[in-house]
N, C-alpha and C. Protein backbone atom coordinates (compact mmCIF):
# COMPACT_ATOMS: atom_id res chain seq x y z
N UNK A 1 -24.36 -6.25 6.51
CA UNK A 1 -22.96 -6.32 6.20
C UNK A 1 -22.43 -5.00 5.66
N UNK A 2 -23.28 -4.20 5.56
CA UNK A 2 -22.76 -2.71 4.83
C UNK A 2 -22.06 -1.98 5.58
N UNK A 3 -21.84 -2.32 7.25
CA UNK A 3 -21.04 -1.55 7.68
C UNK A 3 -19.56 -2.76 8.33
N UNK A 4 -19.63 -3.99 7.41
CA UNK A 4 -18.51 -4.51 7.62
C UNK A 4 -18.78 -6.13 8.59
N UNK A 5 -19.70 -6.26 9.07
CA UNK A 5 -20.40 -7.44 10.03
C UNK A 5 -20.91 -8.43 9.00
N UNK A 6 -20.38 -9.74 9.13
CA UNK A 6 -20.68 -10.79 8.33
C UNK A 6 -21.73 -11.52 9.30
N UNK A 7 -22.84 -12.03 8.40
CA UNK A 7 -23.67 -12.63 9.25
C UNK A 7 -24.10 -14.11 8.32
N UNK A 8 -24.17 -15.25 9.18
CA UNK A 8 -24.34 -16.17 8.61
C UNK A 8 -25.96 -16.62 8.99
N UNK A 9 -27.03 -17.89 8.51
CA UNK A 9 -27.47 -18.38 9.40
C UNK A 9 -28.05 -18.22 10.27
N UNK A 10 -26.70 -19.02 11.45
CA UNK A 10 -27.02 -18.38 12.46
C UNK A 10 -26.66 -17.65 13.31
N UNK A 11 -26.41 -16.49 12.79
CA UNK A 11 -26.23 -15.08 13.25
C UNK A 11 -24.67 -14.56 12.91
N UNK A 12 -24.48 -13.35 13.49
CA UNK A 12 -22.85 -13.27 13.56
C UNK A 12 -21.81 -14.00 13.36
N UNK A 13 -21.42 -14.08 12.44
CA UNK A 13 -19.60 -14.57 12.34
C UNK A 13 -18.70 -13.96 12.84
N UNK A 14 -17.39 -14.59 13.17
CA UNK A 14 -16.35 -14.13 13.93
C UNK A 14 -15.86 -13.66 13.23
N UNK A 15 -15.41 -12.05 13.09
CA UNK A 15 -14.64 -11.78 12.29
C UNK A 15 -12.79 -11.62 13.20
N UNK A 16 -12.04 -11.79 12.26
CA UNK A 16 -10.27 -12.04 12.55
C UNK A 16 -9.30 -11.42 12.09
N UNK A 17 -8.78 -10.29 12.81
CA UNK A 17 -7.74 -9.23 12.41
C UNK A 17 -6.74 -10.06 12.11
N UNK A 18 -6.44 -9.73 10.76
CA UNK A 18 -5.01 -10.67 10.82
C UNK A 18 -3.91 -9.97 11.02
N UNK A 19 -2.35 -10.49 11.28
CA UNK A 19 -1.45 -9.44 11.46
C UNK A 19 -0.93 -8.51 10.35
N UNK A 20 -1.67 -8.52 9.20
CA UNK A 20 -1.19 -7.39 8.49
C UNK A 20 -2.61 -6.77 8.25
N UNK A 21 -3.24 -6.79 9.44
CA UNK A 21 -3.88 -5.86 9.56
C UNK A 21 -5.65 -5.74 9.01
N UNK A 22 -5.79 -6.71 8.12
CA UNK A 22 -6.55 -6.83 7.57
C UNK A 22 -7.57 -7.67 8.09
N UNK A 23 -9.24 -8.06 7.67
CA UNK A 23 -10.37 -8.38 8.69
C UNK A 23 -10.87 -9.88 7.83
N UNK A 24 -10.55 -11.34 8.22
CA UNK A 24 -10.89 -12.26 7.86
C UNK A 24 -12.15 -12.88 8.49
N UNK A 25 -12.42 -13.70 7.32
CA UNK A 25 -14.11 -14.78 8.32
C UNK A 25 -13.84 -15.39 7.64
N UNK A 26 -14.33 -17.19 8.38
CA UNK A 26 -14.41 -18.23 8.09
C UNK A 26 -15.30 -18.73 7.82
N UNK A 27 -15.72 -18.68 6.30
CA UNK A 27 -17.29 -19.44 6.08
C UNK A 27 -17.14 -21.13 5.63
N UNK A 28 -18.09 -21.24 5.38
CA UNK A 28 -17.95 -22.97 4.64
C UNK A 28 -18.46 -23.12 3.32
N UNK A 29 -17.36 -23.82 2.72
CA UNK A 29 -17.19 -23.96 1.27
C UNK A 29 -19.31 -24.25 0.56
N UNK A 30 -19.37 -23.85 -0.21
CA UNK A 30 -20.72 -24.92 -0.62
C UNK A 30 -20.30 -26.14 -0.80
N UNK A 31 -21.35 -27.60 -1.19
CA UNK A 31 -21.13 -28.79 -1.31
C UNK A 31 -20.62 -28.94 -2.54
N UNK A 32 -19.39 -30.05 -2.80
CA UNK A 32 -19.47 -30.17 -3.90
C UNK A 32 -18.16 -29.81 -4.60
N UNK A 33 -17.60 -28.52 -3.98
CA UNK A 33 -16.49 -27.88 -4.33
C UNK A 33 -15.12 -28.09 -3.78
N UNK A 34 -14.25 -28.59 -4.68
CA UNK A 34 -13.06 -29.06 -4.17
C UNK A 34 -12.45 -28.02 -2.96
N UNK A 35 -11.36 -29.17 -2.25
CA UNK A 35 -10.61 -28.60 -1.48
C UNK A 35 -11.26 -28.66 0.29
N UNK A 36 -10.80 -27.82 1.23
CA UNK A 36 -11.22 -27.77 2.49
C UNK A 36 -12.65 -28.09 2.54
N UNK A 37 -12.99 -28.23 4.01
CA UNK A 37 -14.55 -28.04 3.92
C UNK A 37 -14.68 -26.82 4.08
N UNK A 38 -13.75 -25.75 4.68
CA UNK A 38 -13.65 -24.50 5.00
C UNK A 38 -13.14 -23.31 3.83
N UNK A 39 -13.43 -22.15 4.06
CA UNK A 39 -12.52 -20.89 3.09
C UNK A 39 -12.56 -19.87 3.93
N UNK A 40 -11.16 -19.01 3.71
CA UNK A 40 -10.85 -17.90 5.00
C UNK A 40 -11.31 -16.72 3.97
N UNK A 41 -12.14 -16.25 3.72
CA UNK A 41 -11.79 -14.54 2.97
C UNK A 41 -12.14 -13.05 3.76
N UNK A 42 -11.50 -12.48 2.69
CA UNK A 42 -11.32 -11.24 3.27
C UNK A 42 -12.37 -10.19 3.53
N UNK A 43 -12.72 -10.02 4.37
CA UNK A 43 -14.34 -9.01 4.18
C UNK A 43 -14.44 -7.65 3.53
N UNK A 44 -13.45 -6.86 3.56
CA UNK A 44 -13.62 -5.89 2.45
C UNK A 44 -14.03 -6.68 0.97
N UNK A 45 -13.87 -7.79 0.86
CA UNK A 45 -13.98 -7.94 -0.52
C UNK A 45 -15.27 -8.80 -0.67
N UNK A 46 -15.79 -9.45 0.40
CA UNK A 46 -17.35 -10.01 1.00
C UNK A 46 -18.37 -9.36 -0.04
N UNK A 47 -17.74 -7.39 1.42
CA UNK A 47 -18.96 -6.56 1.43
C UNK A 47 -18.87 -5.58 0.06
N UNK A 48 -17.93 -6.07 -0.81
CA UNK A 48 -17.75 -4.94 -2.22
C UNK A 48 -18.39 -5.94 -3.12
N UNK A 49 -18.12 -7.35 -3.09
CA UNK A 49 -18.87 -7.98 -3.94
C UNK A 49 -20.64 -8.12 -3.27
N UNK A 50 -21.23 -8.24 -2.77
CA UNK A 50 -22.26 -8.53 -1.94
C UNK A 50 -23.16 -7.21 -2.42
N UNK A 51 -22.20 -6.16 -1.79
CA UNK A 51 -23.10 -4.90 -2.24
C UNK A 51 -23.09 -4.31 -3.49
N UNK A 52 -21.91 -4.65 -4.01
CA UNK A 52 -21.73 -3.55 -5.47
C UNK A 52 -21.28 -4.55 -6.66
N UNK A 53 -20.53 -4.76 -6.62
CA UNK A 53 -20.42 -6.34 -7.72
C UNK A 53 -19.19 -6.74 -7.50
N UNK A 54 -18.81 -8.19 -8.33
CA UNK A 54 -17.69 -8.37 -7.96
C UNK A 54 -16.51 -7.97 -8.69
N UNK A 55 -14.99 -8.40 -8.63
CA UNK A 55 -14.17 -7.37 -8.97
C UNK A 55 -13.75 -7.94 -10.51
N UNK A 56 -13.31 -6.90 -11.37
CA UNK A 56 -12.39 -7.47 -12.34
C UNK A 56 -11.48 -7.99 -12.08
N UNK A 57 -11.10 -9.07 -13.33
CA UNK A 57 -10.08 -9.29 -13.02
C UNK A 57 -8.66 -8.52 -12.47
N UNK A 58 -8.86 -7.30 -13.06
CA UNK A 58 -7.27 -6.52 -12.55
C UNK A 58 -7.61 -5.66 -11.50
N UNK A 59 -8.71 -5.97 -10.36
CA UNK A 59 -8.91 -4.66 -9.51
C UNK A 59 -8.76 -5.59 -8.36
N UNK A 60 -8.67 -4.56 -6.99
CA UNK A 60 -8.46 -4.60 -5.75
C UNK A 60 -9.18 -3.83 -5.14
N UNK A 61 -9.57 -4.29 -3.75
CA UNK A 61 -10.38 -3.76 -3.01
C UNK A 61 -9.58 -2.84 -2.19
N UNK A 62 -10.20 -1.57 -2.25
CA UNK A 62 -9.41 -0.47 -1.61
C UNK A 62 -10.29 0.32 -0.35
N UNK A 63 -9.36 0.49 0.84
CA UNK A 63 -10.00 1.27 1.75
C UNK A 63 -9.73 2.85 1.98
N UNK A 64 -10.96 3.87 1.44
CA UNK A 64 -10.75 4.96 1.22
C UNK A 64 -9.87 5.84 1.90
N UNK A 65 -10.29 5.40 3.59
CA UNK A 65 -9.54 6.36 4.33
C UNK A 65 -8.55 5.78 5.09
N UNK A 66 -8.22 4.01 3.98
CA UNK A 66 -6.65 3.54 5.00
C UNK A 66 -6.60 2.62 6.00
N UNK A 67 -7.67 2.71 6.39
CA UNK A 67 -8.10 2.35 7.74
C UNK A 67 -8.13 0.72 7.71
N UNK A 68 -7.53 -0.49 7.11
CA UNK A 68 -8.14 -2.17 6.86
C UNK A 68 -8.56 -2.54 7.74
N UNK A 69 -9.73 -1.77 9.32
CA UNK A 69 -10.62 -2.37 9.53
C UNK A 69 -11.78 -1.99 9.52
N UNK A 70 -11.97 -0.90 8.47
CA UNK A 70 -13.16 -0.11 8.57
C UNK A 70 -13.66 -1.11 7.24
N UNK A 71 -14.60 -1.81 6.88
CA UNK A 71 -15.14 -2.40 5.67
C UNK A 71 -16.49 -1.98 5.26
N UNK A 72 -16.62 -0.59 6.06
CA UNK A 72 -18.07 -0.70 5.80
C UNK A 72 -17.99 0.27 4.06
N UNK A 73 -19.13 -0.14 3.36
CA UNK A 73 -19.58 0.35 2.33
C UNK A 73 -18.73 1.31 1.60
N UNK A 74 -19.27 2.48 2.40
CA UNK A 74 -18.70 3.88 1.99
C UNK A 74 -17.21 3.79 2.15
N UNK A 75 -16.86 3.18 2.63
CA UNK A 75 -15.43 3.33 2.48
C UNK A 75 -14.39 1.78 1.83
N UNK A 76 -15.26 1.84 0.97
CA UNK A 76 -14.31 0.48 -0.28
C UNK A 76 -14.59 0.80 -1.32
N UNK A 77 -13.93 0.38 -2.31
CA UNK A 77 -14.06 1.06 -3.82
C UNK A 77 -13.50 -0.22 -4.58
N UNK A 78 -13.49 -0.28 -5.55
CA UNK A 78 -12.63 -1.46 -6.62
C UNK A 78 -11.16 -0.60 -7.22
N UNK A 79 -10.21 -0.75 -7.22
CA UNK A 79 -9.08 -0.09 -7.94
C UNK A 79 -8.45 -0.99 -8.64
N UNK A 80 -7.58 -0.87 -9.63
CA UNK A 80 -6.46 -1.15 -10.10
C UNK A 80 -5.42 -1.24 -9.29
N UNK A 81 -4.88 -2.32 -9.23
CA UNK A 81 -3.12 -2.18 -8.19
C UNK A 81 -2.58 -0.63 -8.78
N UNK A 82 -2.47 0.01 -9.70
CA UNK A 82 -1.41 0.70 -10.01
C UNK A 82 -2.22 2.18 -9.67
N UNK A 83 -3.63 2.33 -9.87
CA UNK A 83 -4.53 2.94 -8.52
C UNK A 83 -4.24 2.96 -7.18
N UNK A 84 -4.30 1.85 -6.47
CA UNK A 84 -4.39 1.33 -5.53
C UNK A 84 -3.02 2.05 -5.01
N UNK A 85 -1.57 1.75 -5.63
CA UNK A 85 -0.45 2.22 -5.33
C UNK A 85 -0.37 3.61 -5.34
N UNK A 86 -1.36 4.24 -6.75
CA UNK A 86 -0.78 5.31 -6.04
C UNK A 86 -2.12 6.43 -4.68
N UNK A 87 -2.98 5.94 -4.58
CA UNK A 87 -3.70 6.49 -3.65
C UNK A 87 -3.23 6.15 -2.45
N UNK A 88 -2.21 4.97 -1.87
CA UNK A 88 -1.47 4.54 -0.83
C UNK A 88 -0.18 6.02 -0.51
N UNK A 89 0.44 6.24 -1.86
CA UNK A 89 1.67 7.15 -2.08
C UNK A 89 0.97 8.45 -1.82
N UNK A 90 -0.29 8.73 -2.34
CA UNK A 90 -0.94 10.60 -2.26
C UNK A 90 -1.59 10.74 -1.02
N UNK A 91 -2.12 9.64 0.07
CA UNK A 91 -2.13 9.34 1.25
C UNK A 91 -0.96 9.31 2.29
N UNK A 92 -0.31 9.08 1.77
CA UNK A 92 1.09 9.05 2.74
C UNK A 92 0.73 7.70 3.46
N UNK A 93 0.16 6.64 3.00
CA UNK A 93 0.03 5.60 3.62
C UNK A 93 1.41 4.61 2.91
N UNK A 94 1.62 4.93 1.93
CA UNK A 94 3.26 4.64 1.32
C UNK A 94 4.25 5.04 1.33
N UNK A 95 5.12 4.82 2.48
CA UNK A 95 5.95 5.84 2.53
C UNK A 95 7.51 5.34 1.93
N UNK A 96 7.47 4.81 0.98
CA UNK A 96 8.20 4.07 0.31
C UNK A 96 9.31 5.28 0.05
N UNK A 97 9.36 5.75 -0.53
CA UNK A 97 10.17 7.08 -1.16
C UNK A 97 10.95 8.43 0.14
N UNK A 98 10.76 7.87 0.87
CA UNK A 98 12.06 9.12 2.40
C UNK A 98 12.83 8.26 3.14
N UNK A 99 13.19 8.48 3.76
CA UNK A 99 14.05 7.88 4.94
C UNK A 99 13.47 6.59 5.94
N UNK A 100 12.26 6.78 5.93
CA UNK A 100 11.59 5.67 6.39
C UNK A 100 11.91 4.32 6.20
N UNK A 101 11.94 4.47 4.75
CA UNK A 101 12.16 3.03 4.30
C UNK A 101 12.90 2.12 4.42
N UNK A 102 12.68 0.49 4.63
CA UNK A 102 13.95 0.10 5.41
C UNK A 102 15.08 0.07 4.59
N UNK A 103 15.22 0.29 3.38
CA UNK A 103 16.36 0.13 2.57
C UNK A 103 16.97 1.29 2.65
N UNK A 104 16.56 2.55 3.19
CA UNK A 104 17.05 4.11 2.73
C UNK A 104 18.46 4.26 3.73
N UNK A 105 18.99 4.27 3.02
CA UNK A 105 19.94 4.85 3.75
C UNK A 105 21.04 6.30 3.80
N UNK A 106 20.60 7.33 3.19
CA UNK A 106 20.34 8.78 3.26
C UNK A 106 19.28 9.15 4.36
N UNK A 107 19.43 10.09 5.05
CA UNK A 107 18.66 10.70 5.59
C UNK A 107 17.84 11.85 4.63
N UNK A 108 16.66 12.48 4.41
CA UNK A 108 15.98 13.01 3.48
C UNK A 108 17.12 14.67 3.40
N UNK A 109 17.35 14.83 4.74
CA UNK A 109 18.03 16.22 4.64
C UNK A 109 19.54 16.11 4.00
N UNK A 110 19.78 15.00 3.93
CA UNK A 110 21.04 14.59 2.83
C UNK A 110 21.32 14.78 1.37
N UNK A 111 19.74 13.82 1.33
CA UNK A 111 19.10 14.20 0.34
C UNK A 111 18.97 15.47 -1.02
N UNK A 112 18.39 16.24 0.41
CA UNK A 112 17.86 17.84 -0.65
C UNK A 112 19.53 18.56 -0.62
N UNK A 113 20.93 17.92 0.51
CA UNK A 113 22.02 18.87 0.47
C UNK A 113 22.18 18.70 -1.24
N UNK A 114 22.16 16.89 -1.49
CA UNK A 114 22.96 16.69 -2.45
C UNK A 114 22.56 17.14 -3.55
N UNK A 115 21.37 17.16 -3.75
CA UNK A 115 20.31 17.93 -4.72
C UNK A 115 20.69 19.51 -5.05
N UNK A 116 20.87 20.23 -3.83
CA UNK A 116 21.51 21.26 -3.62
C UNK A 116 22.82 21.97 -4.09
N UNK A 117 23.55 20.61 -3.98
CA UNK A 117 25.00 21.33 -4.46
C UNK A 117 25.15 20.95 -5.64
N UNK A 118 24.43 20.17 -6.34
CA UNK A 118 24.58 19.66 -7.83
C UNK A 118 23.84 21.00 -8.29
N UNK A 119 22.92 21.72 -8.18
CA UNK A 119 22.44 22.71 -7.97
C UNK A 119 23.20 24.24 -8.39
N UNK A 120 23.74 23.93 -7.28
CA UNK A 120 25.19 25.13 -6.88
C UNK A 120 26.44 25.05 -8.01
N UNK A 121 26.42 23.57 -8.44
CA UNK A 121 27.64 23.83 -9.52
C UNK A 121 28.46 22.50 -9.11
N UNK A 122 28.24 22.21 -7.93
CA UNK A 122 29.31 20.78 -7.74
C UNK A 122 29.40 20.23 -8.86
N UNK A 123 30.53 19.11 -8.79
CA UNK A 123 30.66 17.71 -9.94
C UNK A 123 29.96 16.80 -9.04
N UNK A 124 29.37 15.81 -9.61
CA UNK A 124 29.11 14.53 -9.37
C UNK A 124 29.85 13.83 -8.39
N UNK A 125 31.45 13.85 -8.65
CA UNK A 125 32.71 13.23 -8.28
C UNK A 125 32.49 14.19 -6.61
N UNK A 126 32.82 15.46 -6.78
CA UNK A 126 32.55 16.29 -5.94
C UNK A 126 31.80 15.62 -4.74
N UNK A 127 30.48 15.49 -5.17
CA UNK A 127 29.17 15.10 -4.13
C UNK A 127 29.08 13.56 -3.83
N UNK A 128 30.06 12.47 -4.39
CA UNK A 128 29.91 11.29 -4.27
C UNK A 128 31.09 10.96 -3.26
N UNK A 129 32.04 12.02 -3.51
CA UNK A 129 33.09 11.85 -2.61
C UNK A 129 32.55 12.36 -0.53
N UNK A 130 32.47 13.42 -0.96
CA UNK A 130 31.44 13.67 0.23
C UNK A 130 30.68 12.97 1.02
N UNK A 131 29.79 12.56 0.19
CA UNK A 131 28.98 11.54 0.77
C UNK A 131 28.90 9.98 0.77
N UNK A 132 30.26 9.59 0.27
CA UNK A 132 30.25 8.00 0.35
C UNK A 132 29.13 7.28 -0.59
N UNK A 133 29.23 7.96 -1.61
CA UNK A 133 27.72 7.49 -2.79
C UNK A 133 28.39 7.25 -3.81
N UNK A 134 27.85 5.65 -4.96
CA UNK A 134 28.54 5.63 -5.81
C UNK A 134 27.69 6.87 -6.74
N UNK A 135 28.21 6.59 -7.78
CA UNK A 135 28.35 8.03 -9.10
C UNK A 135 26.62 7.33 -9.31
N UNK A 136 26.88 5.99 -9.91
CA UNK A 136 25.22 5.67 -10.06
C UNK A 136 23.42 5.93 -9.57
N UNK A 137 23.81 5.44 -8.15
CA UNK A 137 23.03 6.16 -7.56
C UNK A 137 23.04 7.28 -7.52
N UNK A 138 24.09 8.54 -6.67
CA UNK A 138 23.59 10.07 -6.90
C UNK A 138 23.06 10.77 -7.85
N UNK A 139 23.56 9.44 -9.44
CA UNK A 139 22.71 9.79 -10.45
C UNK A 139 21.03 9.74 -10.63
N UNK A 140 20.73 8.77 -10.03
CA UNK A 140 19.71 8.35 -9.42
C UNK A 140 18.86 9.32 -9.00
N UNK A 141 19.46 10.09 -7.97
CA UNK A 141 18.76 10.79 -6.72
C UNK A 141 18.97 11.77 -7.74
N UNK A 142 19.31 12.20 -7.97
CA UNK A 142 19.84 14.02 -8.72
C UNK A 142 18.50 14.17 -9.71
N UNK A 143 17.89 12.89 -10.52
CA UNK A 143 17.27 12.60 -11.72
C UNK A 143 15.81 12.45 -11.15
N UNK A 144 16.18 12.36 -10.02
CA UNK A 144 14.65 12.07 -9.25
C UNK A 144 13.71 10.66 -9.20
N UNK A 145 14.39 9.78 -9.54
CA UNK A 145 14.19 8.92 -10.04
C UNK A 145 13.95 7.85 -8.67
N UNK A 146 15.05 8.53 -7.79
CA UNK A 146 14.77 7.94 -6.12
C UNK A 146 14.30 9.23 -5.22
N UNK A 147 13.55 8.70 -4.21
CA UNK A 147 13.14 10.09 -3.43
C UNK A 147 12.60 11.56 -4.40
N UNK A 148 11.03 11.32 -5.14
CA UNK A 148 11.06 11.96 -5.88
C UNK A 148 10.36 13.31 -5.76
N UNK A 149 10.40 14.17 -4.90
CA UNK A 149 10.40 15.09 -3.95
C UNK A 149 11.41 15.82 -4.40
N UNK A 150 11.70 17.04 -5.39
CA UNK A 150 13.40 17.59 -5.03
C UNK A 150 13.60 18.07 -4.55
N UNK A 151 12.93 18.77 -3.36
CA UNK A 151 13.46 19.09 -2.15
C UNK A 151 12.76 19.05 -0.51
N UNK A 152 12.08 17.68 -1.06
CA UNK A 152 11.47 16.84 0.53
C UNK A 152 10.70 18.32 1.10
């Protein structure tokens, strides 16, 4: 299982990409234990408990190079969500913070203008008028507080 292959028994288990991407198997509960006769889990977290121990309570199983179907060994670790978040963000596997995002609605080169002319001396009023932005947000962006890049 160290390079990600669950094996039961008798032999190979099916493993199941799910649509967010990630690698499930279906084992069977032991006797005894409430609920299904069945349990779906996740195999990065199989082969991190199996091989290395299991997780704290506040950690997550993380894939080094991104990849949620690579599970083998060398590439899982235990993190903290707030780890976890930011090795997603220094990866560029988060691209939460540019234009990408589905909420963004600046383009990034908008962005660094407005950054720019607050910069240069504009007012606030100045750059909100311009760009159809309330005062709040450009406060926002100016503070770095959104898109935190100051000049992408």
């Amino acid at each position: 299982m160290t390079k990600g292959n669950v094996y039961g028994e008798r032999g190979p288990r099916k493993l199941t990409v799910q649509p967010n991407g990630y690698v499930t198997v279906i084992l069977r509960r032991p006797h005894g234990q409430p609920g299904s006769k069945y349990i779906t889990r996740l195999v990065r977290r199989l082969v991190l408990e199996h091989y290395f121990r299991p997780a704290f309570e506040d950690e997550t199983a993380n894939h080094k190079d991104g990849n949620k179907q690579n599970n083998c060994l060398n590439n899982l670790e235990w993190l903290t969500q707030k780890e976890n978040n930011l090795h997603a963000k220094v990866t560029g596997l988060n691209r939460c913070h540019d234009e990408t995002h589905h909420n963004a609605k600046w383009k990034d080169s908008e962005v660094v203008e407005m950054r720019m002319l607050a910069d240069a001396g504009w007012t606030q009023k100045q750059i909100c008028e311009r760009f159809s932005i309330s005062q709040s947000h450009l406060s926002a962006i100016l503070r770095e507080a959104k898109r935190q890049n100051k000049y992408l």
